[in-house]
Protein backbone atom coordinates (compact mmCIF):
# COMPACT_ATOMS: atom_id res chain seq x y z
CA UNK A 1 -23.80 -21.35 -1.41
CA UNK A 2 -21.36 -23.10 0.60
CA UNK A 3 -18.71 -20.50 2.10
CA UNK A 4 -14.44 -20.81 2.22
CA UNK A 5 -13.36 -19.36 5.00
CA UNK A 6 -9.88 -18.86 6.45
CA UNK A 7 -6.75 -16.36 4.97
CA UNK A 8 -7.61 -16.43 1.23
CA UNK A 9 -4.72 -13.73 0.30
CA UNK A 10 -1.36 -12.85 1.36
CA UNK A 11 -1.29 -9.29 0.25
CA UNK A 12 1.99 -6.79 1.18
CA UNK A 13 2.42 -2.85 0.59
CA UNK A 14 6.06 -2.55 -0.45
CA UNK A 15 8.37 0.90 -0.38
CA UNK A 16 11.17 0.60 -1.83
CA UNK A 17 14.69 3.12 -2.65
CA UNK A 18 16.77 4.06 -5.09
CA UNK A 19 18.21 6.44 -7.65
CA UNK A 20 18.43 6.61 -11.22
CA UNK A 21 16.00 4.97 -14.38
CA UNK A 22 16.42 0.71 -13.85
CA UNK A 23 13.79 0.37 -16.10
CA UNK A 24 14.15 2.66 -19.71
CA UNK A 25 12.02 2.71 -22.83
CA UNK A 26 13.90 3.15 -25.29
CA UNK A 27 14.32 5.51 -27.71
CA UNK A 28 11.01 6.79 -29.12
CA UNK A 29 10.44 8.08 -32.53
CA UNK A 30 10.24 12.64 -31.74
CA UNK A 31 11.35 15.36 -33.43
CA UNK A 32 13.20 18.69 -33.32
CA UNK A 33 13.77 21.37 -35.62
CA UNK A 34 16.91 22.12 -37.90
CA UNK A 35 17.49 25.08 -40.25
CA UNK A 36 13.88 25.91 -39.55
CA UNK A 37 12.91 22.30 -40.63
CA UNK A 38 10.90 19.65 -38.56
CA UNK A 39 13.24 16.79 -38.42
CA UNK A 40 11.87 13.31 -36.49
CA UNK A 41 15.14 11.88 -34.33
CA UNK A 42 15.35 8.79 -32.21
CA UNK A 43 18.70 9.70 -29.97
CA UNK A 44 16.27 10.68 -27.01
CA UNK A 45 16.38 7.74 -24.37
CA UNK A 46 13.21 7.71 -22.17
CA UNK A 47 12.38 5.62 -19.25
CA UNK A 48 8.86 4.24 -18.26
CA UNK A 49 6.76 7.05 -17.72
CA UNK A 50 2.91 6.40 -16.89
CA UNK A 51 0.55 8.46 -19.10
CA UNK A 52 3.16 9.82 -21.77
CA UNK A 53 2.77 9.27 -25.35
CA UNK A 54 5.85 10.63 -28.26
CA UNK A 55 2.87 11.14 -30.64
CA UNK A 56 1.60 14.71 -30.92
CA UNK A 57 -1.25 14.22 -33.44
CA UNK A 58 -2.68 11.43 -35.16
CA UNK A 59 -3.65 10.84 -38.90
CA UNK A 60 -7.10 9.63 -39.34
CA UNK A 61 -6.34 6.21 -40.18
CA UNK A 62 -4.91 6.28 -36.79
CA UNK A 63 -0.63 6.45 -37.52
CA UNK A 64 1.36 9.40 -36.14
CA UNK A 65 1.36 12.06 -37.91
CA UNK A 66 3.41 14.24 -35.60
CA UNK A 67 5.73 13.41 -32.83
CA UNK A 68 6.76 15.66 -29.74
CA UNK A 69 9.68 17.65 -28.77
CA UNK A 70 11.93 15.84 -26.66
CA UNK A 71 11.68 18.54 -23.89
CA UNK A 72 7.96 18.49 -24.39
CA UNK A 73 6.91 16.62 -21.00
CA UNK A 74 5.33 17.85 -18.04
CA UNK A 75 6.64 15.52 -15.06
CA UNK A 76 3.96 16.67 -12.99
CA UNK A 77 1.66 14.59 -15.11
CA UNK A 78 3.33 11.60 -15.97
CA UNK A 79 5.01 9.03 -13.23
CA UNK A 80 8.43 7.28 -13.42
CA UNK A 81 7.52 3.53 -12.68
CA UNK A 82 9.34 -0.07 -12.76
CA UNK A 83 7.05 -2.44 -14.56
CA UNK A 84 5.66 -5.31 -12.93
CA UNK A 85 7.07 -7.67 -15.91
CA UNK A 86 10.71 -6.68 -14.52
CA UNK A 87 10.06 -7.21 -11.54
CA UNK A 88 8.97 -10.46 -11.87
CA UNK A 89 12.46 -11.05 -13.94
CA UNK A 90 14.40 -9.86 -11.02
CA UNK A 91 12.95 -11.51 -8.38
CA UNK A 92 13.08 -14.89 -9.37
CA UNK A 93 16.56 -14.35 -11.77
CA UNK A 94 17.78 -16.88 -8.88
CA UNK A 95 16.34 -19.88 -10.90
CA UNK A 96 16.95 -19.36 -14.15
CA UNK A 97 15.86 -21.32 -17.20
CA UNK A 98 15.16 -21.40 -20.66
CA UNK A 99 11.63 -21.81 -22.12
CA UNK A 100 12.50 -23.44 -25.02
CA UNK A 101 15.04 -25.77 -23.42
CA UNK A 102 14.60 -29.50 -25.63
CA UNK A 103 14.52 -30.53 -21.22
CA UNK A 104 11.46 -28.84 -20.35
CA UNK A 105 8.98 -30.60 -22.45
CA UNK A 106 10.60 -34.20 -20.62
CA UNK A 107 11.76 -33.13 -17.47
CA UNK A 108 8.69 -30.71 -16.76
CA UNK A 109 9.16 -32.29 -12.89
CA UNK A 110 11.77 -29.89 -12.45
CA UNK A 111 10.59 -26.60 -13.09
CA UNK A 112 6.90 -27.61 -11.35
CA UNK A 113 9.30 -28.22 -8.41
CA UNK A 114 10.67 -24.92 -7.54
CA UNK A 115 9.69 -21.09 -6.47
CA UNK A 116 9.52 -20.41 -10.26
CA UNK A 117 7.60 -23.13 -11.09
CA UNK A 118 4.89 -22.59 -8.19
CA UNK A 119 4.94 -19.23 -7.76
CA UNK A 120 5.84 -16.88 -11.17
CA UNK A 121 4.34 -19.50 -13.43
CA UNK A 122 5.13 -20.84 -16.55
CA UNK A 123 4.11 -21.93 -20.00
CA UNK A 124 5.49 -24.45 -22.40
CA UNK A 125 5.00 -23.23 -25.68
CA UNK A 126 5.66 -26.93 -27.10
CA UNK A 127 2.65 -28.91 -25.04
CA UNK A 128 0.56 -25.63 -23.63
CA UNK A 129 1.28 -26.86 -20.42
CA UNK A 130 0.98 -24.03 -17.62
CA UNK A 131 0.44 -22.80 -14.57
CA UNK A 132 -1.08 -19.49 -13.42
CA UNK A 133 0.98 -17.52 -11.16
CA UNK A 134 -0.85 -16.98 -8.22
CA UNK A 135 1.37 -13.74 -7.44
CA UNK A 136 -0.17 -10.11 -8.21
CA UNK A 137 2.36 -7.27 -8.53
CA UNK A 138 1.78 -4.18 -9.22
CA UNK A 139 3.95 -1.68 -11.01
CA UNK A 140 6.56 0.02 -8.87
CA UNK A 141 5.39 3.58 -8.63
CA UNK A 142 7.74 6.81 -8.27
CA UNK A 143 6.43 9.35 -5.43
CA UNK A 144 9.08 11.75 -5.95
CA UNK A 145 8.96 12.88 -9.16
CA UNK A 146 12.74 14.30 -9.56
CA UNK A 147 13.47 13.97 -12.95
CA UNK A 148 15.62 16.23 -14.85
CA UNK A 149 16.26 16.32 -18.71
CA UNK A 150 19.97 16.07 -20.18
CA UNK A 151 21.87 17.04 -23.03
CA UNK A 152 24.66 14.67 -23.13
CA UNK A 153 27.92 14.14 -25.83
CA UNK A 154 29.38 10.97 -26.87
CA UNK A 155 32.82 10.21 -25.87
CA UNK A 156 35.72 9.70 -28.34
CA UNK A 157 35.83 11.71 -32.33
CA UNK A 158 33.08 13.83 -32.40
CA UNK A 159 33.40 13.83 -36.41
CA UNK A 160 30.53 13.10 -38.13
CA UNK A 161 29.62 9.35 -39.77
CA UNK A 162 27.17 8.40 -42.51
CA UNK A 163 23.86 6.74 -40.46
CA UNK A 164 23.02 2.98 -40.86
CA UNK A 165 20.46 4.51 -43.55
CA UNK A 166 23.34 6.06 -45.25
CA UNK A 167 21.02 9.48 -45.41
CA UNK A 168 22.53 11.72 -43.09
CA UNK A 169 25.64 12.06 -40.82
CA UNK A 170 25.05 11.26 -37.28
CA UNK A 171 25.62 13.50 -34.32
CA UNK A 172 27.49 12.64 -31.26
CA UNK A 173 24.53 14.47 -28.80
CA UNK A 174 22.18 12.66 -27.72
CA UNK A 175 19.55 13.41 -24.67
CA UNK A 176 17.96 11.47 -21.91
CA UNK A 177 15.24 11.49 -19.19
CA UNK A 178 17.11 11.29 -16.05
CA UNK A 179 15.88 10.73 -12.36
CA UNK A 180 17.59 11.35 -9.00
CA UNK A 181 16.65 10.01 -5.85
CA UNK A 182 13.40 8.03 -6.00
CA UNK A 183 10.77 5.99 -3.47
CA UNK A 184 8.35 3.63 -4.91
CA UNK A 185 4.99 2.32 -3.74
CA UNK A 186 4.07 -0.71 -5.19
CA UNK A 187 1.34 -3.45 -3.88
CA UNK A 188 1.42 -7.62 -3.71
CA UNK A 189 -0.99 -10.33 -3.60
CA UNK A 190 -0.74 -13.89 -3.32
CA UNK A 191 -3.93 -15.86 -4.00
CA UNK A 192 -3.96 -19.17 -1.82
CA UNK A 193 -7.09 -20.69 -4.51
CA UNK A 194 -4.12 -20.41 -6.96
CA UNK A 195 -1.21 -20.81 -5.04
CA UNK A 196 -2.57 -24.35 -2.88
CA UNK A 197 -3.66 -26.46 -6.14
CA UNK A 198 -1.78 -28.13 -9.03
CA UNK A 199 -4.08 -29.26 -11.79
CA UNK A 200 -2.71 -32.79 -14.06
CA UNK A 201 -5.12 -32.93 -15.95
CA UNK A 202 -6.41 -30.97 -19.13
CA UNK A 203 -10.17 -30.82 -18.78
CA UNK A 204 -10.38 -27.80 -17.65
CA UNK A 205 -7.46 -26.54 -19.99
CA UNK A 206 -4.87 -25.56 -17.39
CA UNK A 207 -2.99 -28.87 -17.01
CA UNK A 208 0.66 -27.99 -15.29
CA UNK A 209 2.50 -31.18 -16.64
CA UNK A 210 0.92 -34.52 -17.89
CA UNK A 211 0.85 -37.87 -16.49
CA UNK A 212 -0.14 -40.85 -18.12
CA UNK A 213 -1.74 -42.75 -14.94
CA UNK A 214 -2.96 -42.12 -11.19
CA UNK A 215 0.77 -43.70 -10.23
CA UNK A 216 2.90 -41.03 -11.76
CA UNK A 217 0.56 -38.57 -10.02
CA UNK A 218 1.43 -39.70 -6.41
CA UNK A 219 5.08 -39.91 -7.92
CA UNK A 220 4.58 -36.31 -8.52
CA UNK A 221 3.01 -35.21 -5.29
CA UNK A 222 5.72 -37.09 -3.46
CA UNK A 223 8.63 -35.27 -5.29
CA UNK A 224 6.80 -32.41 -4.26
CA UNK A 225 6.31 -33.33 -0.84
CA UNK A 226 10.14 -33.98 -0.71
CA UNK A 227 10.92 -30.65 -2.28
CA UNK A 228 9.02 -28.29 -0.22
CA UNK A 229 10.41 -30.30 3.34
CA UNK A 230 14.11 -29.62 2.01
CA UNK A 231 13.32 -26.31 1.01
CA UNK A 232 11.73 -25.30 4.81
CA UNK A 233 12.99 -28.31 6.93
CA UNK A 234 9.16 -28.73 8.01
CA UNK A 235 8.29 -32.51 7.97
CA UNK A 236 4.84 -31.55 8.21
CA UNK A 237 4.67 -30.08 4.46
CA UNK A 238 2.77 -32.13 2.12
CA UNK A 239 1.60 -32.33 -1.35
CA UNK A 240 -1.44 -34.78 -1.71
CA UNK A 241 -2.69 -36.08 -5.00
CA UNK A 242 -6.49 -36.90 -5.94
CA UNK A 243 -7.82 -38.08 -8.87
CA UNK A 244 -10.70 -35.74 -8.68
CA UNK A 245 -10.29 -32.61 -6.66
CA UNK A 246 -13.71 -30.35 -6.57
CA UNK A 247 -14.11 -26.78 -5.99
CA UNK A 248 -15.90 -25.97 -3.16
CA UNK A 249 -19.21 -25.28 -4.00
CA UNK A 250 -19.47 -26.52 -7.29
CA UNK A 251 -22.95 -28.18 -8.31
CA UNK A 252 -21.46 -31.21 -9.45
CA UNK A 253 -19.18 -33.02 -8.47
CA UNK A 254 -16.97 -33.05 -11.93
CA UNK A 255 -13.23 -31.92 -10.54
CA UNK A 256 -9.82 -32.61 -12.04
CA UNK A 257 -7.14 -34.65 -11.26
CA UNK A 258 -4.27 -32.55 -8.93
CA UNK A 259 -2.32 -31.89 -6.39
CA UNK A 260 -3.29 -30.17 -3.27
CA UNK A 261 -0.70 -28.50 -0.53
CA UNK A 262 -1.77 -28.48 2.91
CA UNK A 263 -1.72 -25.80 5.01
CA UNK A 264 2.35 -25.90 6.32
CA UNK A 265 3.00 -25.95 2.50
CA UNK A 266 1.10 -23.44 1.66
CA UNK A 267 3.05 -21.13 4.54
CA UNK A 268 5.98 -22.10 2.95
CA UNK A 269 5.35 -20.92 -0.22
CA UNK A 270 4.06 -17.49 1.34
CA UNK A 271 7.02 -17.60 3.52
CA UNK A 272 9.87 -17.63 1.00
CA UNK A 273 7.49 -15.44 -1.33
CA UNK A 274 7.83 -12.67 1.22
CA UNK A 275 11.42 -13.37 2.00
CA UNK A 276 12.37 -12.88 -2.02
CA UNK A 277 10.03 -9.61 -2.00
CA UNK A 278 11.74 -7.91 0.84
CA UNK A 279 15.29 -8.88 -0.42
CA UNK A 280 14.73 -7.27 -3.62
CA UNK A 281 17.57 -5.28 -5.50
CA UNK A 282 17.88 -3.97 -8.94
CA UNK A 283 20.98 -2.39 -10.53
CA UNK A 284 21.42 -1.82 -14.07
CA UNK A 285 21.36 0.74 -16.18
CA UNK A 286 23.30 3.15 -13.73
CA UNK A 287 20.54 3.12 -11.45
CA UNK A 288 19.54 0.74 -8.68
CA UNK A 289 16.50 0.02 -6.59
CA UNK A 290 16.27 -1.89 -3.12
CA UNK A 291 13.26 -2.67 -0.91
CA UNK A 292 13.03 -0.70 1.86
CA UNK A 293 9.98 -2.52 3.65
CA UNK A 294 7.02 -4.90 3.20
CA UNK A 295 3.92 -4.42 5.47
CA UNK A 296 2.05 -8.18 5.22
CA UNK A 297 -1.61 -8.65 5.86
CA UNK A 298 -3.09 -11.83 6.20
CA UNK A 299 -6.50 -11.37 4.77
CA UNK A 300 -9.08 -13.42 5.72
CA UNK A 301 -11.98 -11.37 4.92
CA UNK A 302 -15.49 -12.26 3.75
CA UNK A 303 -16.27 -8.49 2.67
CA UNK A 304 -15.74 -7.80 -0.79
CA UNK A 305 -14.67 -3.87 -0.49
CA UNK A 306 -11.84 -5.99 2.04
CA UNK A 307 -10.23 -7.68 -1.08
CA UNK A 308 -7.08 -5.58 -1.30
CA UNK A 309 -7.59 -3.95 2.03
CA UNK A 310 -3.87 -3.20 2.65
CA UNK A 311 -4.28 -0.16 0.20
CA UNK A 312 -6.94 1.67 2.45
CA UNK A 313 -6.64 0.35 5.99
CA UNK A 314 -4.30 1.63 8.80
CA UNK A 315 -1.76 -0.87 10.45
CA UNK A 316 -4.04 -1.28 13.07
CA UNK A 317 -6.41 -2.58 10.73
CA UNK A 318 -4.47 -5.59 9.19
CA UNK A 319 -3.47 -9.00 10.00
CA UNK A 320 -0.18 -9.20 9.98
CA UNK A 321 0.56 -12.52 11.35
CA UNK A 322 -0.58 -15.73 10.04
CA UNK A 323 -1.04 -16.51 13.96
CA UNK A 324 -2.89 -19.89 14.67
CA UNK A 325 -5.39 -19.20 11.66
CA UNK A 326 -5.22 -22.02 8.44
CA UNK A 327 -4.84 -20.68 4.85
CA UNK A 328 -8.72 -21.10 3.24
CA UNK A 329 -9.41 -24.48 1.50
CA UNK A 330 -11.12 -24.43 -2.28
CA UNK A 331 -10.60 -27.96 -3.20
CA UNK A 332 -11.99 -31.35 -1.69
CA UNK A 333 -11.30 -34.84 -2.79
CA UNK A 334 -14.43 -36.55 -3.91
């Protein structure tokens, strides 16, 4: 079997800072007692905490059947953490757009031709057209562990109304999961297979935008082209388009039509992935997060235990400079 070799990941440890819950949960279904009655509540906000459930038992046919105390956690065994989903929303908020935008199924062009549209990934929900983000993240993990539960009031008359359900009176106390200071680990991954090709066709079934001929393909690759030299200023990026790209090592040669960045592209791409990672800030919710540093490794292992190796190896250990070393190549025109 014929081997890739070069950097086949980009992958980054990231610590970041903050205080207070950016990401909550809601308000789960729990329950407290009242005149020596069990009474289920929902005016407990909770953030995202890994491992807890509100559900104390379960009825066979597998509903709740009882729900927890709201001071029934043990933050020793659960861990505050920012989901990778909002993440994702933050770091690209920069170019936003709107999925179901009557422009997107025409003017496709556009969104291909951006950090969104080459790095988070997309689908159109009218065509199916997509591409697969070629970015890992992994939840943003809490390593402190300082949260503190709060009974809080609400401001203004503290007279009793009838509930939207018109059953019972509300109460102006509510509670809430609060955190202090916090310091999250979280891990990142950028997969040059995914990242350097752009498939236009759909016989494979991941076709990023269609063309109608081999001519608006080269259009495409040379809006591309023209997009990733304005974004970096490097006349050497390129976008080149084939009518049959194969993956290396494949037994026949049946490929797809594409796109396929060379190498300066490619660092582009990682480049201003890296810059948006380590310039990361979240405030909302009267919390905030920033990142506090990204250690990059350049991965160009051919050991499998080396996939993620940033997670396990010392500093000494990693690559992290791209240095004089090209990004792995999957595809080949044929």
């Amino acid at each position: 079997m014929e081997k890739v070799t070069g950097i086949k990941s980009v992958d980054f440890k990231i610590t970041a800072l903050g205080h207070g819950v950016v990401n909550w949960n809601g308000s789960p279904n729990l329950t407290i007692i009242k005149d020596d009655k069990f009474k289920n509540i929902t005016n407990h906000s909770m953030p995202k905490l890994r491992g807890y459930t509100n559900v104390k038992e379960f009825n066979d046919d597998g509903t709740a059947k009882f729900y927890k105390h709201p001071e029934e956690i043990n933050l020793n065994d659960v861990e505050l953490y920012i989901s990778q989903n909002c993440i994702r929303h933050h770091l690209f908020r920069g170019e936003h757009y709107n999925l179901n935008s009557p422009q997107l199924e025409n003017n496709i062009i556009k969104l291909l031709c951006s950090i969104t549209g080459l790095v988070r990934g997309y689908v159109n929900p009218k065509n199916e057209n997509k591409r697969t983000s070629p970015l890992l993240l992994t939840d943003f993990v809490d390593q402190l562990g300082n949260g503190n539960f709060e009974q809080m009031g609400r401001s203004g008359s503290k007279e009793k109304e009838t509930s939207k359900s018109g059953k019972d009176s509300s109460n102006s106390l509510f509670s809430k999961l609060t955190f202090g200071d916090t310091k999250y680990l979280a891990y990142g991954s950028i997969s040059i297979e995914q990242l350097q090709f752009i498939p236009l066709c759909a016989d494979f079934g991941r076709e990023s935008m269609k063309i109608n001929n081999h001519k608006e393909g080269q259009e495409v690759a040379e809006q591309l082209s023209s997009y990733l030299k304005k974004l970096s200023g490097n006349s050497e990026t390129k976008a080149v388009y084939h009518e049959n790209y194969v993956r290396v090592g494949s037994i026949f040669d049946e490929g797809e039509a594409g796109i396929l960045l060379n190498d300066s592209a490619i660092d582009v791409l990682v480049t201003q992935t890296i810059e948006l990672v380590k310039n990361l800030t979240i405030r909302q919710a009267k919390g905030y997060m920033y990142v506090d540093e990204v250690l990059v490794d350049y991965n160009d292992s051919q050991v499998a235990k080396n996939m993620f190796r940033i997670k396990t190896s010392h500093e000494q250990e990693i690559k992290q400079n791209k240095g004089s070393q090209s990004y792995a190549v999957y595809y080949q025109g044929k």
